[in-house]
Every structure is written in C-alpha cells, then in structure tokens.
C-alpha atoms as a PDB file:
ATOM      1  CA  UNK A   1     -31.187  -3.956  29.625  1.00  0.00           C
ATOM      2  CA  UNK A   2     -31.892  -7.193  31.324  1.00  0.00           C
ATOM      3  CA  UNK A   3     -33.616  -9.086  28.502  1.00  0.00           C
ATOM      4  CA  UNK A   4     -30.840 -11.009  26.521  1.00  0.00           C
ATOM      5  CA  UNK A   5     -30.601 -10.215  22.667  1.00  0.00           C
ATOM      6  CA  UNK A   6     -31.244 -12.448  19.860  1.00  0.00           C
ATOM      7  CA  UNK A   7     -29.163 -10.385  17.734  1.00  0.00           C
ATOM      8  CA  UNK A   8     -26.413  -7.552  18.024  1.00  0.00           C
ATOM      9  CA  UNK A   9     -26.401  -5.634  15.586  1.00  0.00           C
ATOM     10  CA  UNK A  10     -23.328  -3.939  14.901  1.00  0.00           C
ATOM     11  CA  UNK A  11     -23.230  -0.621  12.397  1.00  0.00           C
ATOM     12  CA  UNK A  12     -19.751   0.865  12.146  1.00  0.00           C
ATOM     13  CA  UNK A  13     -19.423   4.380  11.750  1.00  0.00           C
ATOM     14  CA  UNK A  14     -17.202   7.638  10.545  1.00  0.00           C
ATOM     15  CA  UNK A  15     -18.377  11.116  10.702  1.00  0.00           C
ATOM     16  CA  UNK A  16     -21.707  10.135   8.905  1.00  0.00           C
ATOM     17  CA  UNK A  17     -23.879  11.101  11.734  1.00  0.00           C
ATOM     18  CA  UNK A  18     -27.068  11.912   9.048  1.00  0.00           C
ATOM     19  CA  UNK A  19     -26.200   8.522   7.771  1.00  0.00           C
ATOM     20  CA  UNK A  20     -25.978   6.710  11.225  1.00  0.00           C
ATOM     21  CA  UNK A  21     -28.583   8.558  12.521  1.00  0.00           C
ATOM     22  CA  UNK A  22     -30.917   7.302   9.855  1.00  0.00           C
ATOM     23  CA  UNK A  23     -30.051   3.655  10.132  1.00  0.00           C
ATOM     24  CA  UNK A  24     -31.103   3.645  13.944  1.00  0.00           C
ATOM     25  CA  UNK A  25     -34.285   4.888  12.830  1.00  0.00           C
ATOM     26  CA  UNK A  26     -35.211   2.017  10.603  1.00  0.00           C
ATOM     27  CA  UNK A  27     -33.724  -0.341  13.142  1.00  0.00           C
ATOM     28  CA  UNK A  28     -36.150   0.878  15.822  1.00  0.00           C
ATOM     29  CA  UNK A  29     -39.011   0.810  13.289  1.00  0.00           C
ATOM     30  CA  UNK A  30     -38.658  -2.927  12.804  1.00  0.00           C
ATOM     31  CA  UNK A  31     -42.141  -4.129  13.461  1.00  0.00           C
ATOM     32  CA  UNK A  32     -42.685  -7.444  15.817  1.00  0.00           C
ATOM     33  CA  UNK A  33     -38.701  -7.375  15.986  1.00  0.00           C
ATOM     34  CA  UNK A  34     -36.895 -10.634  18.119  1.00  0.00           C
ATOM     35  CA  UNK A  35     -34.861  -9.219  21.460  1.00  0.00           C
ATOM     36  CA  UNK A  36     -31.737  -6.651  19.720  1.00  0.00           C
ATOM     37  CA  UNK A  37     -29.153  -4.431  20.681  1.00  0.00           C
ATOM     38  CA  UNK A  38     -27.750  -1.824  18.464  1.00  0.00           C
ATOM     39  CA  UNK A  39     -24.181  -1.310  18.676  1.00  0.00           C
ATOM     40  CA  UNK A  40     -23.335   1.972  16.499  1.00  0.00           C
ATOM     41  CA  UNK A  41     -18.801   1.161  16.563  1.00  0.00           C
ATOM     42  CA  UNK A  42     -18.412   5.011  15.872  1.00  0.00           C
ATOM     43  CA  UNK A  43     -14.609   6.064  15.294  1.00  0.00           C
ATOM     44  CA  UNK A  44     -15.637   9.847  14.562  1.00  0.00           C
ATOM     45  CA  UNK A  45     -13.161  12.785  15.749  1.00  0.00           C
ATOM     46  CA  UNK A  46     -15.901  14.735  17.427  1.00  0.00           C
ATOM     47  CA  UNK A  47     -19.243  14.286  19.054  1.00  0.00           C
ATOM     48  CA  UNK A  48     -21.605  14.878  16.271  1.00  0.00           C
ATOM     49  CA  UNK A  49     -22.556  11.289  15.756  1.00  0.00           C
ATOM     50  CA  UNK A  50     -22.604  10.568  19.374  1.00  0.00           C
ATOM     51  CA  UNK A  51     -25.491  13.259  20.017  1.00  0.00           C
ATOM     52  CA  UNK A  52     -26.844  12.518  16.307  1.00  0.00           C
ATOM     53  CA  UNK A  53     -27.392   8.895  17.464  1.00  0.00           C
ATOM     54  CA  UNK A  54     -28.707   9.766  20.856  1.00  0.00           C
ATOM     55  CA  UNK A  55     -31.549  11.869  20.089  1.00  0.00           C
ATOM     56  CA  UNK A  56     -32.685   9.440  17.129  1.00  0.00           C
ATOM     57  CA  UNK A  57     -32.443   6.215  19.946  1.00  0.00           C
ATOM     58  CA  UNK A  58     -34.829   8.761  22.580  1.00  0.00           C
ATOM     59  CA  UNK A  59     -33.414   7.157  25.633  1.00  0.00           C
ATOM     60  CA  UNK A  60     -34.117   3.252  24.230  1.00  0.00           C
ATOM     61  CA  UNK A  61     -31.797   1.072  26.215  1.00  0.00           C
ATOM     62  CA  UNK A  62     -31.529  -1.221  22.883  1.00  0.00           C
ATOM     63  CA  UNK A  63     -28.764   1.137  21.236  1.00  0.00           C
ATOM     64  CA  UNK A  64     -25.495   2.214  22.615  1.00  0.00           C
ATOM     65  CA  UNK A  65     -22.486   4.189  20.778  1.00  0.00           C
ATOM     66  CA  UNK A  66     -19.557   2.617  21.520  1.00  0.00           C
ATOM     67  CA  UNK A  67     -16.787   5.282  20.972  1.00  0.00           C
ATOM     68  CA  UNK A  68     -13.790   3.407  19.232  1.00  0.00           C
ATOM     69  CA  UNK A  69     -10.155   4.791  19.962  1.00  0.00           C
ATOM     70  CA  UNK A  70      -9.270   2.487  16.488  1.00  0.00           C
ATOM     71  CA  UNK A  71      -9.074   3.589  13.300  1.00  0.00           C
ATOM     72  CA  UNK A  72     -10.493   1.528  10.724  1.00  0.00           C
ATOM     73  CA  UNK A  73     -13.567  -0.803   9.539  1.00  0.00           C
ATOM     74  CA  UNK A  74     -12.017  -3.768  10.389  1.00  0.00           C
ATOM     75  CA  UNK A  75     -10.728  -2.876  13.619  1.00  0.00           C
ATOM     76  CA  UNK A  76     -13.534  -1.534  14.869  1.00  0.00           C
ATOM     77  CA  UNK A  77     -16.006  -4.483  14.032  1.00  0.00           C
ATOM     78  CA  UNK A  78     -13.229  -6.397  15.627  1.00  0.00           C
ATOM     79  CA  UNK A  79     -13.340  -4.159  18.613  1.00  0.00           C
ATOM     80  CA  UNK A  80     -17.665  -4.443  18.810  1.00  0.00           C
ATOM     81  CA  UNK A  81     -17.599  -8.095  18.580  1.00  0.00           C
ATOM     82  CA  UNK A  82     -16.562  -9.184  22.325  1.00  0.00           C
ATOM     83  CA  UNK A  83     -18.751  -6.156  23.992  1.00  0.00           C
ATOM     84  CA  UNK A  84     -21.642  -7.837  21.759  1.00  0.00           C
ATOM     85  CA  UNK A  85     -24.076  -9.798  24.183  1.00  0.00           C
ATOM     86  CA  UNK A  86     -25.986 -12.405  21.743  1.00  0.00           C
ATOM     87  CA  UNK A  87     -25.397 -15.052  19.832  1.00  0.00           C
ATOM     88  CA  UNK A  88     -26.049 -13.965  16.547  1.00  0.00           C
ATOM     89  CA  UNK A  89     -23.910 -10.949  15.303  1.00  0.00           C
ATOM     90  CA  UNK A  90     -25.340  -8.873  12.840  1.00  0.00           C
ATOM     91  CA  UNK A  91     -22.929  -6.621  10.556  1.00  0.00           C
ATOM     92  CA  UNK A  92     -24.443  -3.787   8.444  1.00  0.00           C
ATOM     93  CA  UNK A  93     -23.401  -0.333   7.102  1.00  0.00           C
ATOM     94  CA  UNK A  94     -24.389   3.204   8.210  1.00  0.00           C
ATOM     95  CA  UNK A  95     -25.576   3.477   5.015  1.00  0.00           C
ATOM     96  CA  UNK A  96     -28.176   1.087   4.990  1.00  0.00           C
ATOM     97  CA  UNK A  97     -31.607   1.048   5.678  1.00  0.00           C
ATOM     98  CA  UNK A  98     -33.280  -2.370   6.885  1.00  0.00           C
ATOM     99  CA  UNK A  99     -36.890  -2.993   5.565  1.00  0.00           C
ATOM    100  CA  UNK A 100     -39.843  -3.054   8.583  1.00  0.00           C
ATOM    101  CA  UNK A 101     -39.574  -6.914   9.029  1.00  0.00           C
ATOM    102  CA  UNK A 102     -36.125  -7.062   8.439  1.00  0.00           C
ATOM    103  CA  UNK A 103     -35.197  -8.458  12.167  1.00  0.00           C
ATOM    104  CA  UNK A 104     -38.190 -11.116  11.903  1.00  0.00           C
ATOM    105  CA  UNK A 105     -37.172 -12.421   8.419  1.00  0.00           C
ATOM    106  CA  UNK A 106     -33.755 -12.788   9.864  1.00  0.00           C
ATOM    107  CA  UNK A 107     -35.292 -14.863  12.668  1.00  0.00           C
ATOM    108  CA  UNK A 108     -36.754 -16.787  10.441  1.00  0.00           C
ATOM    109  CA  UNK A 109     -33.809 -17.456   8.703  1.00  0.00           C
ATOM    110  CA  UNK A 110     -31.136 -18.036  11.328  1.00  0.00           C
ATOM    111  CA  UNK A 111     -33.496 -20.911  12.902  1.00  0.00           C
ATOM    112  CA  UNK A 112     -33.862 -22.629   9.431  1.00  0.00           C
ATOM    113  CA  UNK A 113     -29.846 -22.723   9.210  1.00  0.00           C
ATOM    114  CA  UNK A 114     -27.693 -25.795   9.657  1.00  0.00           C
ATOM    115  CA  UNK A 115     -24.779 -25.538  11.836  1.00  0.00           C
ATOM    116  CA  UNK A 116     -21.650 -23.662  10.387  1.00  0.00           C
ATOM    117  CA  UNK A 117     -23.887 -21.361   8.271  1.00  0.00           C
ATOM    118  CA  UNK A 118     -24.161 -17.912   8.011  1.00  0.00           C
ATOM    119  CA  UNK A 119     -26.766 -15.626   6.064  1.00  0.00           C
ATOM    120  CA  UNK A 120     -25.978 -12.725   3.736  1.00  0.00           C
ATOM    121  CA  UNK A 121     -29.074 -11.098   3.209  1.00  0.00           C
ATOM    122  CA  UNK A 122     -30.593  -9.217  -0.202  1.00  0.00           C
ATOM    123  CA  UNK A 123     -29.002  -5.683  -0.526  1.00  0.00           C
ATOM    124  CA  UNK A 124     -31.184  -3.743  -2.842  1.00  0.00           C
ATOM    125  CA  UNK A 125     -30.475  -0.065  -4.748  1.00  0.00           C
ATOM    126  CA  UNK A 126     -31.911   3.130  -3.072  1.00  0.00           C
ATOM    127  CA  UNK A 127     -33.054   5.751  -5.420  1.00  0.00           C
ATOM    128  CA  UNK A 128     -30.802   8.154  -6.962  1.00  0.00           C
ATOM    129  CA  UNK A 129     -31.299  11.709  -6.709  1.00  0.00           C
ATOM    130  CA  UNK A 130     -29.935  14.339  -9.177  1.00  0.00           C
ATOM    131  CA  UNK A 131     -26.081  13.354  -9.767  1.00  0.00           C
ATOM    132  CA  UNK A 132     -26.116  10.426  -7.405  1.00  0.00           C
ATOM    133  CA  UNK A 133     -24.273   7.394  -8.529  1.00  0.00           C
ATOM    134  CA  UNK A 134     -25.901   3.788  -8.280  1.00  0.00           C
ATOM    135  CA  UNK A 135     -24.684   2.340  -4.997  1.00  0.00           C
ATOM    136  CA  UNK A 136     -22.045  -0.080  -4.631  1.00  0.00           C
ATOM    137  CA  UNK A 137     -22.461  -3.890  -2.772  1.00  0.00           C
ATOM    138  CA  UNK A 138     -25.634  -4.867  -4.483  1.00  0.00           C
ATOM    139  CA  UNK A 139     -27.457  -8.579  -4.010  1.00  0.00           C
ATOM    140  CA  UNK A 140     -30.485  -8.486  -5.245  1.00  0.00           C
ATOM    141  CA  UNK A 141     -31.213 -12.034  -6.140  1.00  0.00           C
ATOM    142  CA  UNK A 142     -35.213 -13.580  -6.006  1.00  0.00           C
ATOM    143  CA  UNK A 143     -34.317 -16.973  -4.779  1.00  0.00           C
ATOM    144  CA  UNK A 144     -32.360 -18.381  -1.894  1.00  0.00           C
ATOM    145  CA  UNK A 145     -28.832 -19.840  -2.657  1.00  0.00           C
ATOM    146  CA  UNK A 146     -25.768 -21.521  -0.494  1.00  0.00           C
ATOM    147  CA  UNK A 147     -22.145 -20.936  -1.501  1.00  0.00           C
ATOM    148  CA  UNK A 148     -19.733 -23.789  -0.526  1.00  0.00           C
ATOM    149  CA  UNK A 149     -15.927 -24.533  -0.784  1.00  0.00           C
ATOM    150  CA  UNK A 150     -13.067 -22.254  -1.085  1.00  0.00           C
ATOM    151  CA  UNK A 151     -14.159 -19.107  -3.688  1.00  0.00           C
ATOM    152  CA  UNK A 152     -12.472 -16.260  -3.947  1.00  0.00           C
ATOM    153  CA  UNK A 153     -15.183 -14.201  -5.005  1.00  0.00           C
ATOM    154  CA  UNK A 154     -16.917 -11.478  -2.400  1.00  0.00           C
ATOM    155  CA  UNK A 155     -19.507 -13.180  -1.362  1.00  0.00           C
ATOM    156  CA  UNK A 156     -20.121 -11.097   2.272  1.00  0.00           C
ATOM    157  CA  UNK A 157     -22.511  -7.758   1.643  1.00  0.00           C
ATOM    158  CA  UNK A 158     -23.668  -5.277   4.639  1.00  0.00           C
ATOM    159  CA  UNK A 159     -26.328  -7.475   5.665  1.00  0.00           C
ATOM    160  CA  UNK A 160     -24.231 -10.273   7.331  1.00  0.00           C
ATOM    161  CA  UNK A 161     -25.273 -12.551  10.218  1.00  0.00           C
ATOM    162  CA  UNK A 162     -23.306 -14.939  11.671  1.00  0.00           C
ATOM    163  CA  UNK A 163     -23.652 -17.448  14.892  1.00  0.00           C
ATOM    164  CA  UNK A 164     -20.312 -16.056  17.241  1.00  0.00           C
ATOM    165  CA  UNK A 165     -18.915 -19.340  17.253  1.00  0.00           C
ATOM    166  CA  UNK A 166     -17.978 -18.216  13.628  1.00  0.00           C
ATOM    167  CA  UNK A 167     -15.267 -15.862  14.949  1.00  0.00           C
ATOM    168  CA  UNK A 168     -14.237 -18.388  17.653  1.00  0.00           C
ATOM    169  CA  UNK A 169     -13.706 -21.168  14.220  1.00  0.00           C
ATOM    170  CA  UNK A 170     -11.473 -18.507  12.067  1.00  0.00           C
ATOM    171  CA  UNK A 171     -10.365 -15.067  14.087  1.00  0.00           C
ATOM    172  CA  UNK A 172     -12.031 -11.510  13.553  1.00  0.00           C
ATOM    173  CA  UNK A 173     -11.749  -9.554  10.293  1.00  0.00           C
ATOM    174  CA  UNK A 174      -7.849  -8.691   8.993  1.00  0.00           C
ATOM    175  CA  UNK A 175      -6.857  -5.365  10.324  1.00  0.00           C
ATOM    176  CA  UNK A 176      -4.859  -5.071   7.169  1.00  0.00           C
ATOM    177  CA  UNK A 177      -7.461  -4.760   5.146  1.00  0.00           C
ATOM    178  CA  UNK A 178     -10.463  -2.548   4.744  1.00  0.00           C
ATOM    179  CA  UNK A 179     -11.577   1.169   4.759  1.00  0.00           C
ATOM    180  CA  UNK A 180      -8.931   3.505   6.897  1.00  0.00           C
ATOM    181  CA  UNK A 181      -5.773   0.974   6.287  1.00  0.00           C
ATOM    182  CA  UNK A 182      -3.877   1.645   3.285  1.00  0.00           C
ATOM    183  CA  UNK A 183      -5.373  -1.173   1.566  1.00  0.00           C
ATOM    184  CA  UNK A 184      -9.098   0.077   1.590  1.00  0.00           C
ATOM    185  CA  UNK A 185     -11.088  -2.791   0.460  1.00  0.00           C
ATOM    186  CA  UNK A 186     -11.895  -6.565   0.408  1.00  0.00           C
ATOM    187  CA  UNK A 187     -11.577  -7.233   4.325  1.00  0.00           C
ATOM    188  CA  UNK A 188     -15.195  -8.942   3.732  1.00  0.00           C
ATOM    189  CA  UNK A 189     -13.676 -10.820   0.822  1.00  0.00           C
ATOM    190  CA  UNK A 190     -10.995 -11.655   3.210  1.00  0.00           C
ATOM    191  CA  UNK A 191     -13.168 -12.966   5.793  1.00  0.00           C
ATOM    192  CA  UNK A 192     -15.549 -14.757   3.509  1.00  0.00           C
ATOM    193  CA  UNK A 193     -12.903 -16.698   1.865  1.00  0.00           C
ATOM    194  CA  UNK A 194     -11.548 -18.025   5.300  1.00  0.00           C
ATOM    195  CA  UNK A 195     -14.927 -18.939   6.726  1.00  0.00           C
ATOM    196  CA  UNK A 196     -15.579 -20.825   2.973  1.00  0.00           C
ATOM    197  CA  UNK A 197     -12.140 -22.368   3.464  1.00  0.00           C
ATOM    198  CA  UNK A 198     -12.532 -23.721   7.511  1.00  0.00           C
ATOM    199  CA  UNK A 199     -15.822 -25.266   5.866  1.00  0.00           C
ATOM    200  CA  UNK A 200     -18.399 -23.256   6.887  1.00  0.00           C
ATOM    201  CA  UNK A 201     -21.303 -22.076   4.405  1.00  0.00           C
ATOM    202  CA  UNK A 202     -22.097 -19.071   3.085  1.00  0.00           C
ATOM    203  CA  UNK A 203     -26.518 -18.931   2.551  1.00  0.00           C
ATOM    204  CA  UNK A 204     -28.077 -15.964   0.787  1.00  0.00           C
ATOM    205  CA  UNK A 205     -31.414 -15.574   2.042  1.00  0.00           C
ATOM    206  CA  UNK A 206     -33.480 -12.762  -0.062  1.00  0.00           C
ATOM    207  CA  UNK A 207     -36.141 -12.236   2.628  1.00  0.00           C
ATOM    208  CA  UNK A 208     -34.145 -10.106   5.273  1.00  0.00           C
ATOM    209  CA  UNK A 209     -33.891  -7.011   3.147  1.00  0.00           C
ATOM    210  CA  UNK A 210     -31.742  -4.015   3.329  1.00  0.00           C
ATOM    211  CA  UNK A 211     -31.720  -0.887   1.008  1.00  0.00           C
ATOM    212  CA  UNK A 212     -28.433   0.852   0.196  1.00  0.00           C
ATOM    213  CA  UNK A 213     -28.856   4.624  -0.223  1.00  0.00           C
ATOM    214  CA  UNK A 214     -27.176   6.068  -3.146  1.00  0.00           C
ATOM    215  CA  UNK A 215     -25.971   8.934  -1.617  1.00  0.00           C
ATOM    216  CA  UNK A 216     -22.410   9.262  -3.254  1.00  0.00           C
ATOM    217  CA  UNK A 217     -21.348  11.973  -6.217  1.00  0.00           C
ATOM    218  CA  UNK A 218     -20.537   9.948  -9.347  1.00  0.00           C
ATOM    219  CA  UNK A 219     -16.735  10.898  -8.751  1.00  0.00           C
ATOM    220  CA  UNK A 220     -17.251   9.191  -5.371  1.00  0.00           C
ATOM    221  CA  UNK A 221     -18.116   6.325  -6.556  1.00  0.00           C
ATOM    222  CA  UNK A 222     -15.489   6.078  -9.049  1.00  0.00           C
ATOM    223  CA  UNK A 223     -13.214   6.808  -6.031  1.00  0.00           C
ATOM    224  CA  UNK A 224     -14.675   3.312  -4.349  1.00  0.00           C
ATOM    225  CA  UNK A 225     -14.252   1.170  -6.985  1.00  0.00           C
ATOM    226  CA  UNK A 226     -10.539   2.052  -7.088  1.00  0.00           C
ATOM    227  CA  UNK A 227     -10.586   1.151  -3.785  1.00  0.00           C
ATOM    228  CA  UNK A 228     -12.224  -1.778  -3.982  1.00  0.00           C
ATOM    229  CA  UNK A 229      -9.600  -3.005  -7.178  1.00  0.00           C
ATOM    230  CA  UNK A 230      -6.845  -1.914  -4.450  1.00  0.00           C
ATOM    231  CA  UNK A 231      -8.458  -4.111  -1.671  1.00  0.00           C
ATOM    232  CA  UNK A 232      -8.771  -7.256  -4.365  1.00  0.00           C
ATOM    233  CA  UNK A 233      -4.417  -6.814  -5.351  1.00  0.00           C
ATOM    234  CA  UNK A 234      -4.420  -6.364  -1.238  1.00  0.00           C
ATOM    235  CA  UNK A 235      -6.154  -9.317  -0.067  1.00  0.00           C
ATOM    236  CA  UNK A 236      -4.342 -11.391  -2.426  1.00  0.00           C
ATOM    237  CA  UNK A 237      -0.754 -10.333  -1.206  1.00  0.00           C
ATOM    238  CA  UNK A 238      -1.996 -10.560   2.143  1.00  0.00           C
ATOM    239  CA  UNK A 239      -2.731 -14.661   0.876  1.00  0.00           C
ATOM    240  CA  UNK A 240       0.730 -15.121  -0.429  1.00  0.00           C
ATOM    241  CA  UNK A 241       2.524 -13.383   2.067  1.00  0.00           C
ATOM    242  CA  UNK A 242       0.739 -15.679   4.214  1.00  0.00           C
ATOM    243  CA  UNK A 243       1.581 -18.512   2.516  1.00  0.00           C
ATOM    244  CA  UNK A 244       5.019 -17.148   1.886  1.00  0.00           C
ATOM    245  CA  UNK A 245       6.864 -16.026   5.289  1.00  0.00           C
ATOM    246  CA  UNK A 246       5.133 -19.142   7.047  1.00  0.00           C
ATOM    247  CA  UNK A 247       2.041 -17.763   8.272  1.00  0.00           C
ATOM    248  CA  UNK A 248       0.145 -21.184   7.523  1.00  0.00           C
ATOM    249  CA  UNK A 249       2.027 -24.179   8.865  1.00  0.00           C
ATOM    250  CA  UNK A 250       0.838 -27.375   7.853  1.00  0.00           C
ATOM    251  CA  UNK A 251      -0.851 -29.619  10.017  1.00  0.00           C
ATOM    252  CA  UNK A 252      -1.172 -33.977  10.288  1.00  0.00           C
ATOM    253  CA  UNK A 253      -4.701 -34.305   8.772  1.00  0.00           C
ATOM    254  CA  UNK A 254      -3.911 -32.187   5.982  1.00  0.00           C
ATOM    255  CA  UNK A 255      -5.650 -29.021   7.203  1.00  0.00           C
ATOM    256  CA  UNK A 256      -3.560 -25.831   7.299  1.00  0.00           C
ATOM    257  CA  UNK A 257      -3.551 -23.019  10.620  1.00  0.00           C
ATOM    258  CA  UNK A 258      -3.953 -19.797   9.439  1.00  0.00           C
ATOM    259  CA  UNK A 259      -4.410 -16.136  10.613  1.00  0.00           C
ATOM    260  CA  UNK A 260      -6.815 -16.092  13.729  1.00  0.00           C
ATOM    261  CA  UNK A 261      -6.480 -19.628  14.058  1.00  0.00           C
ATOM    262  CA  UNK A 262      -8.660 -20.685  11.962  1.00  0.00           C
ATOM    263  CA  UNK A 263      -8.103 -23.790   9.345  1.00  0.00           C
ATOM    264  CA  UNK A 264      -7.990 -23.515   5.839  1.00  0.00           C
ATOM    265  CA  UNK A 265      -7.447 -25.569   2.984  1.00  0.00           C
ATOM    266  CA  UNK A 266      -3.667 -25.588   1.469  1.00  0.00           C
ATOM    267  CA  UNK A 267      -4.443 -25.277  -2.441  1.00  0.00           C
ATOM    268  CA  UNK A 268      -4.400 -21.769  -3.557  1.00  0.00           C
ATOM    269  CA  UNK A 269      -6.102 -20.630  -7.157  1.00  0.00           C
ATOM    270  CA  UNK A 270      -5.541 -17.339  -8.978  1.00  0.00           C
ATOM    271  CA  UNK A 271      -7.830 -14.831  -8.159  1.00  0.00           C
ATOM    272  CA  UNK A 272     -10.673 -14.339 -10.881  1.00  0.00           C
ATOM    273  CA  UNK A 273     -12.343 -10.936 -11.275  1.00  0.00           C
ATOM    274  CA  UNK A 274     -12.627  -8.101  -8.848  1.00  0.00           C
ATOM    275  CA  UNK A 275     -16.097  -7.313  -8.641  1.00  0.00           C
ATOM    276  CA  UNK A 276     -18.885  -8.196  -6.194  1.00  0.00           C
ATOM    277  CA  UNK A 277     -21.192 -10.765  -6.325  1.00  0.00           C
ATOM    278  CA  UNK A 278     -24.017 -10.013  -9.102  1.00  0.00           C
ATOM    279  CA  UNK A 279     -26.931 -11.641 -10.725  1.00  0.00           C
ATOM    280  CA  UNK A 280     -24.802 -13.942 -12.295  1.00  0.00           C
ATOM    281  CA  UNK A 281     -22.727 -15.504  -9.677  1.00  0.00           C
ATOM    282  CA  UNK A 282     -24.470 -17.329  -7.595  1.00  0.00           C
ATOM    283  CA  UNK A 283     -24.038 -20.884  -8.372  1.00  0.00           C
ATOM    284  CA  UNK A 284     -26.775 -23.084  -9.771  1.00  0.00           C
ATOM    285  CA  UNK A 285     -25.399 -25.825  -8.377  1.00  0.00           C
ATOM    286  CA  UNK A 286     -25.472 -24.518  -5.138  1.00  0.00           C
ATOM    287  CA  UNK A 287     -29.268 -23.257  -5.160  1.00  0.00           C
ATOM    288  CA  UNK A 288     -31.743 -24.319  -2.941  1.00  0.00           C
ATOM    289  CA  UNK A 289     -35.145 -24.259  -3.356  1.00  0.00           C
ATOM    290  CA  UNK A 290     -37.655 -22.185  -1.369  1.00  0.00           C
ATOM    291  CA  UNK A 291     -38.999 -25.524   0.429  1.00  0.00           C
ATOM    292  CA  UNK A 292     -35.471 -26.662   0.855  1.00  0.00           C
ATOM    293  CA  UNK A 293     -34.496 -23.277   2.553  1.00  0.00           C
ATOM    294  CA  UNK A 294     -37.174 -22.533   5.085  1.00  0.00           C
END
C-alpha cells in the first residue's frame, strides 16, 4: 500500500466474526471515500474472524487483521494506535455499520476543525428484529454541537476521530477500564474526560453517520448496562485513586500531570448520572450553528 491514508480506521474485535465481517463490508462500500486503511484489532481465540475478515476484504490491500496477543478493548486500541499510518485515527465498533458517504462527510468535517478538536459522529438505532433489544451508545442529534471544559459525562460514541497528536497531548485509553478488565465500562468516558480536561474539544458532527445494529437479546442488554453502571463507580475510583496515592503531582502554572502524561485540571466534581449522552445533553451553550460548523 504505497498511497498514505487520510484515515485509519481502527475496529476492535472478539469472536464476532459475522459482526466484523459486516463492518468491512460497509467500509469498502464507502462511495468517493478519502485514502483509508482498515485496521480490524482482533483478540479472538481462533481463526474464524481472521478468515471471516479476509474473504469479505477480497485481497484489498486497505484492510489488515492485526492479531492482538492482549486482552481487552482498551488494550487493544492502545496496541492499533502506533501500527496506524495516518493522521487521523478513526475508532468504531464491530458492530457498526458506516453510511455510504460516511468517510467523505468525515473529510469534510476533520478539515473544518480547529486545532485540538476531535469529532464524535451521529450513532443512529438499527432495526430490531423479533426479541432484539434497542442498542446501546446512541447520538442521534440533528444539529452540530462542541463540548468544552472538564464534564464528566460520556461524551465519546463508536464513531470517534481524532488528529494523533491527541494521544501524544494525554496517553492512550486506561487499560483499567473497559470491556475484558474487571471494570467493563467507561474507558471512553475515561478518555473523554482527560482530553476535555488537557483543553481539547469535543465537536459532534451529525453528518458522518454510523448505524448500530441491535443485535443483542433483551437480557443482553440488561447485562451491558450493568456493565456500563460498573465502568461509571470504576472510572471514578480510578479518579480518586489517582488523585489519592499521588498519581497527579502538581505543577508551577497550576496545571496538574496525570496518567499518560497528559495535563489536567486539579478541581474534581462529583460524578452526575451514569448514562450516555442523549437528546438532552448536549449543551445549548455550546451549539454551533450549521454556518459556524462547516
């Protein structure tokens, strides 16, 4: 592949290979698509979504399975993020399916962006079939918004972007934290609230569109939302015990060093709510209007 990417996308993976399988197909179906490479971080046992992968990709030198010998979400985006070639990272789910013009609406988007800006993009519901639950991680808002200042809220969703200088500013995602560590949730909360807190901005941008299939049992998903209310209690002990056993030292201009290196603001406020980000929560102060946004 001698053409350098615009984007690498990054889709981790666990014995889903239908799932996986599926969201190469819609990535190769993007239509007028910038330069990408599809990195599919897959931490299966066997083979299955290897060879699942492979004979959805045909041969295109765009997409590449990176077998990871970690366990864990955050570890393995962790582990895909050197090996990834361009300067915008994408993060999404095996479980989601991009829309056609997905890529070239995030094009669009990243060149509107000032610097220190990254772009969650609109997450909508697949449809249910018989006993399906309603998916989780759902953004569907109309207009285009920014989030600013230290939030503990969840404001990252599986259609992330970021500029890699975003990883150099505050560290990977918390290996404590996330699905396959014992604390199975909120390592995007995690790493939102540390990228809000070294100053960067958080801008939803509803054009680059994403569906997320609803392809879990009812008693599945009841399963994931306990896992998400352990992953809130988690991420804030993993806070305090930061805080606690010296973890952030103070520094001369008031700033604070924290875990990856990144600075963060000292003041601390109790966490409020556990939930994702809904219609609701996007700040109007914060909105920016279509002409405003690009």
């Amino acid at each position: 592949m001698s053409e350098t990417p615009h984007f690498s996308i990054v889709v981790p993976t666990r014995a889903r290979p239908s799932l996986a399988a599926t969201c190469v197909r819609a990535v190769l179906a993007q239509v007028d698509p910038p330069a990408f490479e599809l990195i599919v971080a897959d931490q299966s046992d066997d083979a299955a979504t290897l060879e699942a992968v492979a004979a959805e990709a045909g041969g295109d030198p765009r997409v590449r399975v990176e077998r990871m010998a970690v366990r864990g979400r955050s570890k393995a985006l962790n582990a895909a993020f050197p090996i990834a070639r361009a300067d915008w990272i994408v993060v999404m789910d095996d479980d989601c399916r991009p829309a056609p013009d997905w890529l070239a609406a995030l094009a669009r988007a990243v060149a509107a962006l000032p610097a220190q800006t990254v772009v969650v993009g609109r997450v909508v519901a697949g449809p249910k079939g018989p006993g399906a639950a309603d998916p989780p991680a759902i953004l569907d808002e109309p207009s285009p918004a920014e989030v600013r200042g230290r939030s503990f809220r969840d404001w990252i969703y599986p259609n992330l972007t970021f500029p890699r200088g975003a990883i150099a500013a505050i560290g990977g995602y918390d290996e404590r934290l996330g699905p396959g560590t014992p604390i199975p949730g909120a390592e995007d909360n995690d790493w939102g609230y540390r990228l809000l807190c070294a100053g960067w901005t958080i801008a939803y941008r509803p054009e680059p569109a994403v569906v997320h299939e609803a392809w879990r049992t009812i008693e599945e998903r009841l399963a994931l939302k306990r896992s998400y209310g352990l992953g809130q209690g988690g991420f804030s002990g993993v806070v305090a015990h930061d805080v606690g056993d010296g973890a952030l030292e103070g520094r001369g201009d008031g700033a604070v060093e924290g875990r990856g290196g990144q600075q963060v603001r000292p003041e601390l406020h109790p966490l409020r709510g556990g939930d994702r980000l809904g219609h609701r929560d996007l700040d109007p102060s914060h909105r920016s209007s279509p002409e405003q946004s690009g």
